[in-house]
Protein backbone atom coordinates (compact mmCIF):
# COMPACT_ATOMS: atom_id res chain seq x y z
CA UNK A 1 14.08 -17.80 17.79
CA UNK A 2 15.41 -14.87 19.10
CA UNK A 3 17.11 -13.43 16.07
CA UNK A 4 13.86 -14.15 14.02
CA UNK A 5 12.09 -12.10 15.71
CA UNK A 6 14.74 -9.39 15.71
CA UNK A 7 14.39 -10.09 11.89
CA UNK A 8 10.52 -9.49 11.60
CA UNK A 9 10.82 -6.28 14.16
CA UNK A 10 13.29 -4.51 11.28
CA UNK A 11 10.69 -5.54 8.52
CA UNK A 12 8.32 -4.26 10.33
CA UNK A 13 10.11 -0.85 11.05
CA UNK A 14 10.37 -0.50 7.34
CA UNK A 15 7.17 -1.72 6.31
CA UNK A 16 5.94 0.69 8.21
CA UNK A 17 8.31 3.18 6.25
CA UNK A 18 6.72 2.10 2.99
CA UNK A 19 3.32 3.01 3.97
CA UNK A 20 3.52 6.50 5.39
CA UNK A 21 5.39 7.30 2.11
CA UNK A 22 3.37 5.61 -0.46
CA UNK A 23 0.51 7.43 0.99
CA UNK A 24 3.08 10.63 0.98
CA UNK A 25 2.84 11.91 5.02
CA UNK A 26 5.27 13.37 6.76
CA UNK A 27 6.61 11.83 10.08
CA UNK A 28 4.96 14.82 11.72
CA UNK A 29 1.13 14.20 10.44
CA UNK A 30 2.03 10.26 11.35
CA UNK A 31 3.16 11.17 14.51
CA UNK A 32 0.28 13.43 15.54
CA UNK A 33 -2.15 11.01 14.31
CA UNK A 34 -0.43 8.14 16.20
CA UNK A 35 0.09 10.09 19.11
CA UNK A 36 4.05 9.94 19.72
CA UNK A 37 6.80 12.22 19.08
CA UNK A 38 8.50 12.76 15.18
CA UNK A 39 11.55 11.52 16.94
CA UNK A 40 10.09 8.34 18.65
CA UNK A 41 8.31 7.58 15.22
CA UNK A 42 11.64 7.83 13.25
CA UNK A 43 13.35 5.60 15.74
CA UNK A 44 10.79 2.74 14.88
CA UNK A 45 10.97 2.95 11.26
CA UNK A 46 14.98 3.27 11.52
CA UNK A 47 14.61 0.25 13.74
CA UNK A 48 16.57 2.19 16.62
CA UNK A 49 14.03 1.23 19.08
CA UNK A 50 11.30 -1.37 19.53
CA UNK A 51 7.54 -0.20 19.15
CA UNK A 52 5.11 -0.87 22.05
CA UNK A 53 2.07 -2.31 21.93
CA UNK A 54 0.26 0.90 22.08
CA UNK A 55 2.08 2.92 19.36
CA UNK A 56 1.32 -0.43 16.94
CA UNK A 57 -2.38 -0.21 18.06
CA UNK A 58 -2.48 3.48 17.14
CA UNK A 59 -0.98 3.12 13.85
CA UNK A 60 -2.90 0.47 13.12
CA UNK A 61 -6.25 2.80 13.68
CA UNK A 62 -4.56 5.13 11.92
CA UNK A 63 -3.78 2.91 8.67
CA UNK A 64 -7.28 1.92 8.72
CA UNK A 65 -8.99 5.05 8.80
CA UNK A 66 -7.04 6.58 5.48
């Protein structure tokens, strides 16, 4: 259970890579948008660290809004 979940987190890390460039931003519009750092929001989509609750909630706004 524990390794699919692992397994959905890195999907979701580069799903969310997909989306910010098919609709051609830059980490640092995403970021400000999303409220985090560049750095913070190239860790998630490199799947170096987990996402919190929070950053998922603001992208989410985000996604929905453009």
């Amino acid at each position: 259970m524990v390794s699919e979940a692992r397994a959905n987190m890195v999907q979701m890390g580069a799903k969310l890579r997909q989306f910010r460039l098919a609709k051609r931003l830059t980490l640092k519009e995403v970021a400000s948008r999303v409220d985090c750092s560049e750095s913070m929001l190239s860790k998630v989509e490199n799947d170096r660290i987990t996402p919190s609750i929070g950053l998922l909630h603001g992208w989410w706004q985000f996604s929905e809004r453009i």
